[in-house]
Protein backbone atom coordinates (compact mmCIF):
# COMPACT_ATOMS: atom_id res chain seq x y z
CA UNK A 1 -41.22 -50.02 -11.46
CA UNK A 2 -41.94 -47.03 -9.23
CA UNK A 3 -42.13 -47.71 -6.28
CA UNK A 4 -44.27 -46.80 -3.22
CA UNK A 5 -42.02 -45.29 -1.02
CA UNK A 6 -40.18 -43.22 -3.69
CA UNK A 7 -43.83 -41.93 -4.51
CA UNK A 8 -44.56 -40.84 -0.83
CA UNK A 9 -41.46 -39.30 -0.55
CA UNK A 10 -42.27 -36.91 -3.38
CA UNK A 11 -45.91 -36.38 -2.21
CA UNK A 12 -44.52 -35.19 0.89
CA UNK A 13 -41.68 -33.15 -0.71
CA UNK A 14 -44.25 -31.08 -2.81
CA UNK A 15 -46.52 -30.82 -0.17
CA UNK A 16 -43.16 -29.20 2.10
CA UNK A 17 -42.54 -26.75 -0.54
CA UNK A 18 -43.17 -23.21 0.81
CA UNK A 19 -45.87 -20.71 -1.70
CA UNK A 20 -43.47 -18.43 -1.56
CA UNK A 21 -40.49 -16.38 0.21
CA UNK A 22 -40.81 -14.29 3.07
CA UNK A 23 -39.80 -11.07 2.52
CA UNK A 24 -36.05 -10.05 3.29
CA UNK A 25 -34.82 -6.76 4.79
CA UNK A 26 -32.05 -5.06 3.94
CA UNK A 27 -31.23 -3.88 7.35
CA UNK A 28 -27.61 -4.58 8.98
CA UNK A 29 -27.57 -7.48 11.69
CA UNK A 30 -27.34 -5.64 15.40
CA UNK A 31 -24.90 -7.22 17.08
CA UNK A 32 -23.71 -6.49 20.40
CA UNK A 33 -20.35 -5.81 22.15
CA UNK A 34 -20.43 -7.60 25.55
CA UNK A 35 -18.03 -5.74 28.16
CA UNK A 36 -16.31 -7.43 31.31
CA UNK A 37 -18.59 -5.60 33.45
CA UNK A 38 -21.70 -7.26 32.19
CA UNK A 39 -23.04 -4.07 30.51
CA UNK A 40 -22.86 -4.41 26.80
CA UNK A 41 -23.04 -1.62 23.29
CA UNK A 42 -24.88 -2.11 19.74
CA UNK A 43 -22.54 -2.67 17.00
CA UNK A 44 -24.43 -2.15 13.67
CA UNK A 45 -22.61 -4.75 11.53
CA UNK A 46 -19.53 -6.74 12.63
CA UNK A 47 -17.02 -5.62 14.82
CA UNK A 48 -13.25 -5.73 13.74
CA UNK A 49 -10.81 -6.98 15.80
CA UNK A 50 -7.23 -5.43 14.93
CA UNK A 51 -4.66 -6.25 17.16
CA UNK A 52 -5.37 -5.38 20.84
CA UNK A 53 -8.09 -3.17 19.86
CA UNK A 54 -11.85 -3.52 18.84
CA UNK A 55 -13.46 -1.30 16.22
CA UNK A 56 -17.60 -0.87 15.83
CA UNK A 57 -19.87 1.40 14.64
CA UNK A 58 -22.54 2.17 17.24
CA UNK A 59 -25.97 3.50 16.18
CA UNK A 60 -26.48 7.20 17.49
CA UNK A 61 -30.12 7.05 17.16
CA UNK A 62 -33.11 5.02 16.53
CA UNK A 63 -34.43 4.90 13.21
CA UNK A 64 -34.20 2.63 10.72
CA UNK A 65 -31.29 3.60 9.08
CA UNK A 66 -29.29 5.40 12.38
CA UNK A 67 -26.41 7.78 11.55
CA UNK A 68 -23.23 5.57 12.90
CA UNK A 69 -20.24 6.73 15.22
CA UNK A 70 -17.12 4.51 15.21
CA UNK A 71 -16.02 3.43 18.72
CA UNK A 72 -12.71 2.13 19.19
CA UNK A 73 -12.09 0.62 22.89
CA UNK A 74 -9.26 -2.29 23.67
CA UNK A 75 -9.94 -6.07 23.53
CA UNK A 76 -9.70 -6.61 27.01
CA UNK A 77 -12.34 -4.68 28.14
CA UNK A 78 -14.78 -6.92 25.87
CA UNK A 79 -16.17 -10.65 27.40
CA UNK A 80 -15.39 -12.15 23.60
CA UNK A 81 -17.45 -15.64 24.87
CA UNK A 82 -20.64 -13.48 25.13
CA UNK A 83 -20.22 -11.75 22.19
CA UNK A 84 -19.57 -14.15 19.80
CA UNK A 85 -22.25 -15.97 20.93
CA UNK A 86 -24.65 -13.22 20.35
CA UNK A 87 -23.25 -12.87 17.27
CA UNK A 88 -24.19 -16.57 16.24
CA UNK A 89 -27.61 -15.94 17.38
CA UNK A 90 -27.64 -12.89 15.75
CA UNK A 91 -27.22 -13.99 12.71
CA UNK A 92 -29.27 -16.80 12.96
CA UNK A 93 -31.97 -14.47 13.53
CA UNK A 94 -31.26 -12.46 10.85
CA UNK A 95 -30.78 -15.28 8.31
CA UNK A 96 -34.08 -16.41 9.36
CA UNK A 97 -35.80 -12.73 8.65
CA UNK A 98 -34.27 -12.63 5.58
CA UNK A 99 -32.76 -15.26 3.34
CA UNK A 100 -34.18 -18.63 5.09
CA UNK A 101 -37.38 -18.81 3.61
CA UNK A 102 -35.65 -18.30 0.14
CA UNK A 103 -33.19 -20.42 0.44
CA UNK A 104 -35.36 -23.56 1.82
CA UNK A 105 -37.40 -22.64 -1.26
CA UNK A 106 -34.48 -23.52 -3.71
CA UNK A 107 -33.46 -26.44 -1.23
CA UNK A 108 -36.93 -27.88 -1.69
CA UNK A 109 -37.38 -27.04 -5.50
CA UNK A 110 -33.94 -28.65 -6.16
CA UNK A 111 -35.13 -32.16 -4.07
CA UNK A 112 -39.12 -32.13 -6.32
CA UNK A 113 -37.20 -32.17 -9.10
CA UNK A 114 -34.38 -34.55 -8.32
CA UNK A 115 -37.48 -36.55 -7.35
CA UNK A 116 -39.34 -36.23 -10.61
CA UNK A 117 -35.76 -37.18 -12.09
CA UNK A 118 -35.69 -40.71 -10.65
CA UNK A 119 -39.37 -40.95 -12.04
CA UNK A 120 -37.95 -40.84 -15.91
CA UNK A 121 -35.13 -43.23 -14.94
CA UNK A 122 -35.69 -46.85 -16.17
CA UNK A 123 -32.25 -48.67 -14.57
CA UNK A 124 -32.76 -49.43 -10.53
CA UNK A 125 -28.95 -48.24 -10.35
CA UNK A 126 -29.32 -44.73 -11.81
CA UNK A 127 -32.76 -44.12 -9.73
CA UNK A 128 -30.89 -45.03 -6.50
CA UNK A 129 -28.16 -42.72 -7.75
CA UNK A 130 -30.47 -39.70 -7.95
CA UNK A 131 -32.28 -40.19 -4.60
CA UNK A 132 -28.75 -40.85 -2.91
CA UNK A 133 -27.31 -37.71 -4.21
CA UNK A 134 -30.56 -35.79 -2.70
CA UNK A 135 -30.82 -37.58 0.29
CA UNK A 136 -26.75 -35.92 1.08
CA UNK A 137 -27.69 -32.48 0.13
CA UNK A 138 -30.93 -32.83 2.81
CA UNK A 139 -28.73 -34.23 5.29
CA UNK A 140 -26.06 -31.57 4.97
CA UNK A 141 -28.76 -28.29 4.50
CA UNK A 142 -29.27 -27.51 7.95
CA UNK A 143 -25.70 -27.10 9.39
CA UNK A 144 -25.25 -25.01 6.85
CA UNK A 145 -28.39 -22.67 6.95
CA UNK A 146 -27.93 -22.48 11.09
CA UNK A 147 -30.40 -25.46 11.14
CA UNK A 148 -33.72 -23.81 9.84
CA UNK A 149 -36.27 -26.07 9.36
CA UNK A 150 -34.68 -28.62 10.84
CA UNK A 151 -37.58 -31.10 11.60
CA UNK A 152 -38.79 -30.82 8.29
CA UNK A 153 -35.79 -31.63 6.70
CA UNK A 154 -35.29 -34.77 8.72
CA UNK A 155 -38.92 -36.16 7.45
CA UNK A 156 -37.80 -36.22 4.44
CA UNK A 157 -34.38 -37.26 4.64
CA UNK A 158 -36.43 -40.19 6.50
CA UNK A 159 -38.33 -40.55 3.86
CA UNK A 160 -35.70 -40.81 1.03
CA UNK A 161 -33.40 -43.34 3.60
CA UNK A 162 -37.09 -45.63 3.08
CA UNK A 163 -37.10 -45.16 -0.45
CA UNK A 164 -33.03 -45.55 -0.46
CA UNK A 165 -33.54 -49.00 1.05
CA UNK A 166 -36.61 -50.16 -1.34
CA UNK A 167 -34.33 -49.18 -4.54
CA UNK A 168 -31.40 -51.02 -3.06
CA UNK A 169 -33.31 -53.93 -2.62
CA UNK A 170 -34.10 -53.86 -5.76
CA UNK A 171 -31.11 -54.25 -7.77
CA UNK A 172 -30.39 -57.43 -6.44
CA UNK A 173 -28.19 -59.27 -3.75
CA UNK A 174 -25.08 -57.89 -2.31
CA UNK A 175 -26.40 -54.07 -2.38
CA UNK A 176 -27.57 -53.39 1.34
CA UNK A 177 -24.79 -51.01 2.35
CA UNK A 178 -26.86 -48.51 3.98
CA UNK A 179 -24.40 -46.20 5.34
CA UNK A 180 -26.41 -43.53 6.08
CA UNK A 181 -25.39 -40.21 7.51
CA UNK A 182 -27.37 -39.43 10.73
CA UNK A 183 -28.28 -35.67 12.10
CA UNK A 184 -26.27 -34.39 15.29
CA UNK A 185 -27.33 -31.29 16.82
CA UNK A 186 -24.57 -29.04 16.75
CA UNK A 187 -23.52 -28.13 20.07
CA UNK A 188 -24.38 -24.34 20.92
CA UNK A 189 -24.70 -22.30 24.13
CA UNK A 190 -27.68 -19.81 23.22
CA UNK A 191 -27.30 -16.15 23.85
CA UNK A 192 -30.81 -14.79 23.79
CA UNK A 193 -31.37 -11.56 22.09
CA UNK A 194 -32.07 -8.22 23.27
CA UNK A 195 -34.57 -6.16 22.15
CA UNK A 196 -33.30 -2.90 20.20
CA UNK A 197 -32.62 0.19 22.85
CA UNK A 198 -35.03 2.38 23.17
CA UNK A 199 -34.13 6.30 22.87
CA UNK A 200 -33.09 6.33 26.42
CA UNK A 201 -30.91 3.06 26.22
CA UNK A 202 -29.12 4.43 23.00
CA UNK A 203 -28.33 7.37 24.88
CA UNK A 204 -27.12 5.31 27.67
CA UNK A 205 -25.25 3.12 25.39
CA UNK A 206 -23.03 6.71 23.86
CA UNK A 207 -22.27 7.67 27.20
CA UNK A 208 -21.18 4.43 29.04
CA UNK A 209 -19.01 4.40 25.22
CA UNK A 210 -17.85 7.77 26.30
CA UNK A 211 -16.71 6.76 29.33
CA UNK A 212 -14.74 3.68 28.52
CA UNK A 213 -12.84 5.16 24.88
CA UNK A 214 -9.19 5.93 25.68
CA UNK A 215 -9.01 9.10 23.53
CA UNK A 216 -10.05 12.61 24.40
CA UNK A 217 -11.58 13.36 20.82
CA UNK A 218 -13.66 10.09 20.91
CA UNK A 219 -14.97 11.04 24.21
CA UNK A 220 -15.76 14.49 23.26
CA UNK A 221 -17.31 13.39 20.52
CA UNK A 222 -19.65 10.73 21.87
CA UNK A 223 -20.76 13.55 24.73
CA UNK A 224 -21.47 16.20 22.11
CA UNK A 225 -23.51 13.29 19.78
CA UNK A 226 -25.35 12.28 23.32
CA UNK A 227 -26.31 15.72 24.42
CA UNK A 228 -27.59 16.53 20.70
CA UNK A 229 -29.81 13.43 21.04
CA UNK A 230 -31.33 14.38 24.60
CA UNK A 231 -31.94 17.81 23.18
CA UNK A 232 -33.48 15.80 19.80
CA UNK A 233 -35.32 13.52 21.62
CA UNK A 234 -36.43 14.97 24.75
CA UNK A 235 -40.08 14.33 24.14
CA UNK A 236 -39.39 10.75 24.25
CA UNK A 237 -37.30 11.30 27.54
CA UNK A 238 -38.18 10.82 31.20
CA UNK A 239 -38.05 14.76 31.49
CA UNK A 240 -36.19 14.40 35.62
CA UNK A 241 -33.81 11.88 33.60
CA UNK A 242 -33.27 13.97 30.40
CA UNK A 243 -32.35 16.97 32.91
CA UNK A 244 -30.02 15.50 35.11
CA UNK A 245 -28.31 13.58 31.77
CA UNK A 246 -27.62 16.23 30.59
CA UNK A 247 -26.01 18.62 33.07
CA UNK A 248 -23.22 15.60 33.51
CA UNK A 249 -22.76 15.12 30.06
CA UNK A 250 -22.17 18.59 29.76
CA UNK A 251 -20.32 18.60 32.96
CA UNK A 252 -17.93 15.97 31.61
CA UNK A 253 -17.26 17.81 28.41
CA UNK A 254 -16.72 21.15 29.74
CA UNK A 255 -14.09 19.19 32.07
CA UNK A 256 -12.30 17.40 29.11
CA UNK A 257 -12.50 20.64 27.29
CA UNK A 258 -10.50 22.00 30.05
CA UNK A 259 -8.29 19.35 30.30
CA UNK A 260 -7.51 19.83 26.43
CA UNK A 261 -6.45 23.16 27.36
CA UNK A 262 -4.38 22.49 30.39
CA UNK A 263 -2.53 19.87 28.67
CA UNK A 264 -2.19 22.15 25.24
CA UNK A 265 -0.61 24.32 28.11
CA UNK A 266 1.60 21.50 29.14
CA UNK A 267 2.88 20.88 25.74
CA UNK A 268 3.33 24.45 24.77
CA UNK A 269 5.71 25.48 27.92
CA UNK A 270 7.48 22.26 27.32
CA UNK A 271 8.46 22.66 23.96
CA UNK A 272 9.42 25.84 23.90
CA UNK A 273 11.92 25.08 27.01
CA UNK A 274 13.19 22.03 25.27
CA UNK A 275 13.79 24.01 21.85
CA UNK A 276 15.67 26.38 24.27
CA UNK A 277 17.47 23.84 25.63
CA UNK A 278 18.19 21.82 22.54
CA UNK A 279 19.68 24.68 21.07
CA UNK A 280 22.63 25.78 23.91
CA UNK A 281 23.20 22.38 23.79
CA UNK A 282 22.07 21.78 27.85
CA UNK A 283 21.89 18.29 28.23
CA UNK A 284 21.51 18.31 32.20
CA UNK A 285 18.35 21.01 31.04
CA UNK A 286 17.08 18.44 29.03
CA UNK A 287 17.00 15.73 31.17
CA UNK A 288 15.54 17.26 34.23
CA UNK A 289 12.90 18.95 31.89
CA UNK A 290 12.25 14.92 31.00
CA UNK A 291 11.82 13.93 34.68
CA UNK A 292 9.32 16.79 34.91
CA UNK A 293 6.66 15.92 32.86
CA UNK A 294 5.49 12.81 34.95
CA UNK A 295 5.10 15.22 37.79
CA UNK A 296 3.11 17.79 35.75
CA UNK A 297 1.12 14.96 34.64
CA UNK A 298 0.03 13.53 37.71
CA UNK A 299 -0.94 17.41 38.89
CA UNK A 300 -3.28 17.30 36.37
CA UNK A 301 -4.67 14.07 36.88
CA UNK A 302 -3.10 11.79 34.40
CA UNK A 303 -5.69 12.22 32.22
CA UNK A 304 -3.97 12.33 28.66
CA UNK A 305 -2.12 9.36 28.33
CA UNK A 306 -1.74 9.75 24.84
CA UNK A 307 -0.72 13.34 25.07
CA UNK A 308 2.43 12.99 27.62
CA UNK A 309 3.53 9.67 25.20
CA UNK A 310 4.00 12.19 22.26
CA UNK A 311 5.43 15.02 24.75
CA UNK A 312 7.54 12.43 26.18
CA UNK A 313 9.06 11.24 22.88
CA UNK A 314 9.69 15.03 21.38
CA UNK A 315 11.72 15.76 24.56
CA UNK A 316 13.47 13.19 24.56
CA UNK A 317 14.53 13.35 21.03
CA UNK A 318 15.71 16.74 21.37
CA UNK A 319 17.80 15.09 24.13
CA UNK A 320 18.99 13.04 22.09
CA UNK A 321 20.10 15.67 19.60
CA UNK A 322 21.79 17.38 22.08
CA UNK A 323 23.85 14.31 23.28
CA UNK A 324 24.96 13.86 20.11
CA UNK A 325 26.00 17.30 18.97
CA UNK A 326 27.83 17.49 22.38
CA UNK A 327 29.66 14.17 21.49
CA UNK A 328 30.63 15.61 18.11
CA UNK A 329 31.95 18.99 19.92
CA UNK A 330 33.57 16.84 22.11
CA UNK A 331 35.34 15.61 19.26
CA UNK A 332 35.89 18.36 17.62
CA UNK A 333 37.62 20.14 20.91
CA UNK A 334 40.13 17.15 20.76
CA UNK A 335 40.78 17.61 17.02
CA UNK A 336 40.60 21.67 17.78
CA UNK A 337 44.75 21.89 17.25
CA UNK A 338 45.02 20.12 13.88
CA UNK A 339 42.68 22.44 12.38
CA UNK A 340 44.08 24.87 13.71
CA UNK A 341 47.47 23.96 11.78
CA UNK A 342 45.67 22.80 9.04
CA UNK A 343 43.70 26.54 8.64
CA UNK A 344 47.51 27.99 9.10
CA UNK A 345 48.24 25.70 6.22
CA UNK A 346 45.98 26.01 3.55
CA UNK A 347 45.29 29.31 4.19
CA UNK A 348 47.62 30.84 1.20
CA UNK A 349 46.12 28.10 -1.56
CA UNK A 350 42.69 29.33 -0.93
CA UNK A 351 43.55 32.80 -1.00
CA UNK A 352 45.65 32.54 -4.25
CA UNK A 353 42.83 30.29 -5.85
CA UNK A 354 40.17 33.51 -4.79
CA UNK A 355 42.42 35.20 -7.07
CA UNK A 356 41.99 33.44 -9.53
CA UNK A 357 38.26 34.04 -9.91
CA UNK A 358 38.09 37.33 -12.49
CA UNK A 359 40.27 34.76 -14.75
CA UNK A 360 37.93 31.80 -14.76
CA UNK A 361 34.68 33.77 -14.83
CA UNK A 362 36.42 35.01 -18.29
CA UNK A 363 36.81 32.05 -19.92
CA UNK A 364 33.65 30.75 -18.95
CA UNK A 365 32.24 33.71 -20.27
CA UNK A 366 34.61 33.89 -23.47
CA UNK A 367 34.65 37.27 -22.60
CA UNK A 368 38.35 36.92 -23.43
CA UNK A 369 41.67 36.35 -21.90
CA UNK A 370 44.63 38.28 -22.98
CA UNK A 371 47.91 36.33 -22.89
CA UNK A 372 49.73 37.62 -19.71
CA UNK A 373 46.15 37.05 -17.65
CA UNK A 374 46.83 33.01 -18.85
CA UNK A 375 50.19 33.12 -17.96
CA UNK A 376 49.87 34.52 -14.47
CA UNK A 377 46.98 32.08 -14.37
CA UNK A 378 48.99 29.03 -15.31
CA UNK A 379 51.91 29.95 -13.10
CA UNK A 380 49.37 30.31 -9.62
CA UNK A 381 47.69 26.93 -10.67
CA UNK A 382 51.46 25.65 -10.51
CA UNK A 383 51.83 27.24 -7.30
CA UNK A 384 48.71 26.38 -5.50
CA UNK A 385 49.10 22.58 -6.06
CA UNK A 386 52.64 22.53 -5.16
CA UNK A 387 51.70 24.15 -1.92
CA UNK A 388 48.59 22.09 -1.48
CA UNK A 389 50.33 19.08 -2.00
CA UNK A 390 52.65 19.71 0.68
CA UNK A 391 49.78 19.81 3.11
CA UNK A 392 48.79 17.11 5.02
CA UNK A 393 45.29 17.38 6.09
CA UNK A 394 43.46 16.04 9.10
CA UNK A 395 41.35 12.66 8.50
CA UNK A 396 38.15 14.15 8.41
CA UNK A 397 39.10 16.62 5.82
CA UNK A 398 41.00 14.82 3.62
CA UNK A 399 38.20 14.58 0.93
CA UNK A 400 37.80 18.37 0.65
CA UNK A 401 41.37 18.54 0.49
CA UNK A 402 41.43 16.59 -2.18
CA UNK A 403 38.46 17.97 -3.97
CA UNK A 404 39.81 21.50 -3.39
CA UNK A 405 43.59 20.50 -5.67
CA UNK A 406 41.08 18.87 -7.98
CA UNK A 407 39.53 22.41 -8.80
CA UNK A 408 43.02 23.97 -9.08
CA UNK A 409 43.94 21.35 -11.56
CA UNK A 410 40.91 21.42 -13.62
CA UNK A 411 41.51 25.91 -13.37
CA UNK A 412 44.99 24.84 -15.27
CA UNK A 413 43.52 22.37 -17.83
CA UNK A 414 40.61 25.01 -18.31
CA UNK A 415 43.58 27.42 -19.13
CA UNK A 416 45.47 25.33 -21.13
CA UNK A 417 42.50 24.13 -23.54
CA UNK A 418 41.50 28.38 -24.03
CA UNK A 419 45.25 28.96 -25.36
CA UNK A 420 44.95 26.36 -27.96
CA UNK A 421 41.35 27.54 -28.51
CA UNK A 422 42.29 31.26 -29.02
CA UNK A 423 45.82 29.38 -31.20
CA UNK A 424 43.46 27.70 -33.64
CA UNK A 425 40.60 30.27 -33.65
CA UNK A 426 38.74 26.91 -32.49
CA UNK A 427 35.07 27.74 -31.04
CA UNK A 428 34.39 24.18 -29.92
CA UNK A 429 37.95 24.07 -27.95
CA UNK A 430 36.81 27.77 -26.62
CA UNK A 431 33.32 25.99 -25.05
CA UNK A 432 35.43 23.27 -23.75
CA UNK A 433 37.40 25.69 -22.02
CA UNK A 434 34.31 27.43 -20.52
CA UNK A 435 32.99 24.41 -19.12
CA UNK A 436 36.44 23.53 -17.14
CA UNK A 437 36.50 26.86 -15.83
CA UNK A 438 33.09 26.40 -14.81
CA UNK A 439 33.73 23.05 -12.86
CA UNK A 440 36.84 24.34 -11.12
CA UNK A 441 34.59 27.22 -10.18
CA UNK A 442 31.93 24.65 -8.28
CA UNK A 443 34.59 22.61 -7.41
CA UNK A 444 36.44 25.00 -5.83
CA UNK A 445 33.38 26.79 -4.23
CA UNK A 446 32.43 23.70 -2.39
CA UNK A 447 35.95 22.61 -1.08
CA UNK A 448 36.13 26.13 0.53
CA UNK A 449 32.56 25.54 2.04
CA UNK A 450 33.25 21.74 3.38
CA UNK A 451 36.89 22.68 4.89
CA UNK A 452 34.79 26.06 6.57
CA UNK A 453 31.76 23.62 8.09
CA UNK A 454 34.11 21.24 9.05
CA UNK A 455 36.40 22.97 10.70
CA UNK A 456 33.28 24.66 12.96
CA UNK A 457 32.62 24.06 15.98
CA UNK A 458 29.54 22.05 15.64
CA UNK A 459 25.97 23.54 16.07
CA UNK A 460 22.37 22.27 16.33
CA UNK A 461 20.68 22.24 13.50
C-alpha cells in the first residue's frame, strides 16, 4: 500500500519543481587577480599559473564582449588566498546566472519521477530501493552545484528520510538501519564580489598592470592600449582626471621609448667591441668589456633587466670562444716544431701527387692515356708511398696522413685497372678505372686541405 508519507513527499517534490530555466549567458566568469598590495586586476576567464609566473587576459574596455590584453606578472606579487577565493565565489555566482536553475530543473525532474517509480512498485523492498537511491542523489546535489538551493533540497531529503523510515517499517522486523547521511555546510571563507570597473577603473586597472609587468614591450603596450581608451572614452571621463592621466601615461612611454633606445645603444657599442675583440683573440678585452656592462647598466637606471641578461650572455660567449681558440693556439705553438718537420717531410709526396693530376683527370675522363703517361704514372705512385710511408706524422695528423697514401694507392689501382681496360678493349673495366681516378682525386684533395688547416695556426671562426 502507498503510503502517506511517500505521497507527501511527492506532492511537495512537484510542487518544488521550477516552470522553467532561467536564462544562461554566455559571458566569461570575471575573476580577479588579488596583488600583495591589496589592489587587485580583472582576469576575464581563469588565470594560468606556469611556473613562477601568472598569465591573464585583462579586459581593455567595457563592453560586453571587451577586446583582451594578456598580462603576464610573477606569482609572488599575487595574494593567491584572496584570489582563489574570489574565484570560488565567482563561480558560484556565475553558476547561479547561468546553469543553476537548469540543472535543479533536471535534479528535480529526475526525483518526480523516481517518485512516480516507487508508485508502480508492488514489493515494500524494491519501493524502499527507489526512494533510497533518490534520497543519496538529494543529499549529495548541493556540494556539488556550490550548494544552490540548499534549503529546498534538505525538505525534501527530510521528507524522503520520513518516507524511508515508513517503507522500512514495513517490510518487517530486523530492517531499521537508518543510516542516513546528514548535510554539513562546507566550510568557506566568502570573498564578496566587486562590481565590474567602470571606464575609469579599467583604465586604472591597464596602468597599475603597466606598472607592475617586468617587460618593456608589455608595458609599452598596456600605456599605448590605456591612452587609446582615455582618448576613446573621454566623454565618460572626469575631464581634470582624463587630462592629467594622460600626460603621465604618455610621460611614461615616451621615457621607456627612450630607454629602448639607450639600451639598443648599449647593445649595439657592445657587440660590435666584443666581435672586435673576439676576433684578435683579446681575452683580457673581453673580460673587462664583461665587467662593464653592470656599470653602464646602473648609469642608465637598471631598467632592462632582461636586456643586459641577453647582452651579458653574448659577451660572455664570445669570451668563451676566445678562451678556447687561445687554448688551442696555445697548443698549437707547443706542437709548432713537429709540423714544421712534418711540412719539410711531406712536402715532395704532395708535390709529386699534384703532378699527377693531368693523368687522373684523363682517365676519369677516358679522354685517353697513352702508354708512357701510365708508366710514369705507375712509377710516381710507387714513389710517393714509399716516401710517405717513411714519414711519421704528428698525432693529430695522422688520419690525413693516412687518408692522403690512401689516394696515392687508389691513383695506382685506378692506373692499373685502365691498362687492362685499354688490353681487353673492355668499356666496363675503362668506367671502373674512371671512378678510381675520381676517388683518389677527392681523396687526395681533402688530405691536402686537412694537413693545410691543421697545420694553421688556429683562427676564430
Amino acid at each position: 500500500m502507498f503510503n502517506r508519507s511517500l505521497a507527501a513527499a511527492i506532492a511537495a517534490v512537484a510542487l518544488m519543481v521550477p516552470v522553467r530555466g532561467a536564462s544562461a549567458g554566455d559571458d566569461a566568469t570575471r575573476l580577479r587577480v588579488f596583488l600583495t598590495d591589496g589592489t587587485s586586476l580583472v582576469s576575464y576567464g581563469e588565470p594560468a599559473r606556469v611556473g613562477d609566473r601568472v598569465i591573464f587576459s585583462i579586459p581593455t574596455a567595457t563592453t560586453p564582449n571587451p577586446p583582451l590584453r594578456l598580462v603576464d606578472l610573477p606569482a609572488a606579487r599575487v595574494d593567491w588566498d584572496r584570489t582563489n577565493r574570489y574565484a570560488a565565489s565567482a563561480r558560484a555566482s556565475h553558476y547561479v546566472e547561468t546553469q543553476a536553475e537548469a540543472d535543479y530543473l533536471a535534479l528535480s525532474n529526475d526525483i518526480v519521477q523516481a517518485l512516480n517509480d516507487v508508485a508502480l512498485a508492488t514489493e515494500p523492498a524494491q519501493r524502499l530501493a527507489i526512494v533510497e537511491r533518490a534520497r543519496r542523489t538529494l543529499a549529495d546535489w548541493p556540494s556539488n552545484h556550490y550548494n544552490y538551493r540548499q534549503a529546498e533540497v534538505r525538505q525534501m531529503v527530510s521528507m524522503l528520510d520520513d518516507a524511508i523510515s515508513d517503507l522500512r517499517a514495513a517490510t518487517g522486523p530486523g530492517r531499521f538501519d537508518l543510516s542516513l547521511a546528514a548535510f554539513l555546510d562546507p566550510p568557506s571563507i566568502p570573498e564578496p564580489l566587486l562590481p565590474p570597473p567602470t571606464v575609469k577603473e579599467s583604465i586604472e586597472q591597464m596602468l597599475t598592470a603597466a606598472r607592475i609587468v617586468e617587460t618593456p614591450a608589455e608595458r609599452e603596450s598596456l600605456l599605448v592600449i590605456a591612452i587609446a581608451a582615455i582618448d576613446r572614452d573621454r566623454d565618460a571621463l572626469p575631464a581634470d582626471w582624463a587630462s592629467g592621466t594622460r600626460a603621465e601615461a604618455e610621460a611614461s612611454l615616451h621615457t621607456e621609448s627612450r630607454l629602448d633606445r639607450a639600451y639598443q645603444s648599449l647593445t649595439a657599442r657592445t657587440m660590435a667591441t666584443a666581435n672586435y675583440r673576439a676576433r684578435v683573440v683579446d681575452v683580457r678585452g673581453l673580460e673587462r668589456l664583461l665587467r662593464s656592462i653592470p656599470q653602464r647598466d646602473a648609469a642608465l637606471g637598471a631598467k632592462r633587466p632582461e636586456a643586459v641578461i641577453s647582452l651579458v650572455e653574448a659577451v660572455q660567449a664570445k669570451l668563451d670562444l676566445a678562451r678556447q681558440v687561445q687554448l688551442a693556439r696555445d697548443r698549437w705553438a707547443l706542437r709548432a716544431p713537429e709540423y714544421r718537420q712534418y711540412r719539410v717531410a711531406i712536402r715532395t709526396p704532395l708535390d709529386l701527387f699534384s703532378r699527377l693530376t693531368p693523368s687522373l683527370e684523363d682517365i676519369k675522363a677516358l679522354s685517353g692515356s697513352s702508354p708512357g703517361a701510365l708508366t710514369a704514372t705507375q712509377r710516381a705512385v710507387s714513389r710517393i708511398v714509399k716516401l710517405a710511408s717513411a714519414v711519421t706524422p704528428p698525432e693529430d695528423l695522422a688520419a690525413s696522413h693516412a687518408l692522403l697514401i690512401s689516394a696515392v694507392q687508389m691513383a695506382g689501382t685506378a692506373v692499373q685497372i685502365r691498362r687492362e681496360a685499354a688490353l681487353a678493349g673492355d668499356m666496363t673495366r675503362a668506367w671502373n678505372a674512371s671512378s678510381a681516378a675520381a676517388g683518389a682525386l677527392m681523396l687526395g684533395a681533402k688530405a691536402r686541405a686537412d694537413i693545410q688547416a691543421i697545420m694553421r695556426p688556429p683562427q676564430v671562426k
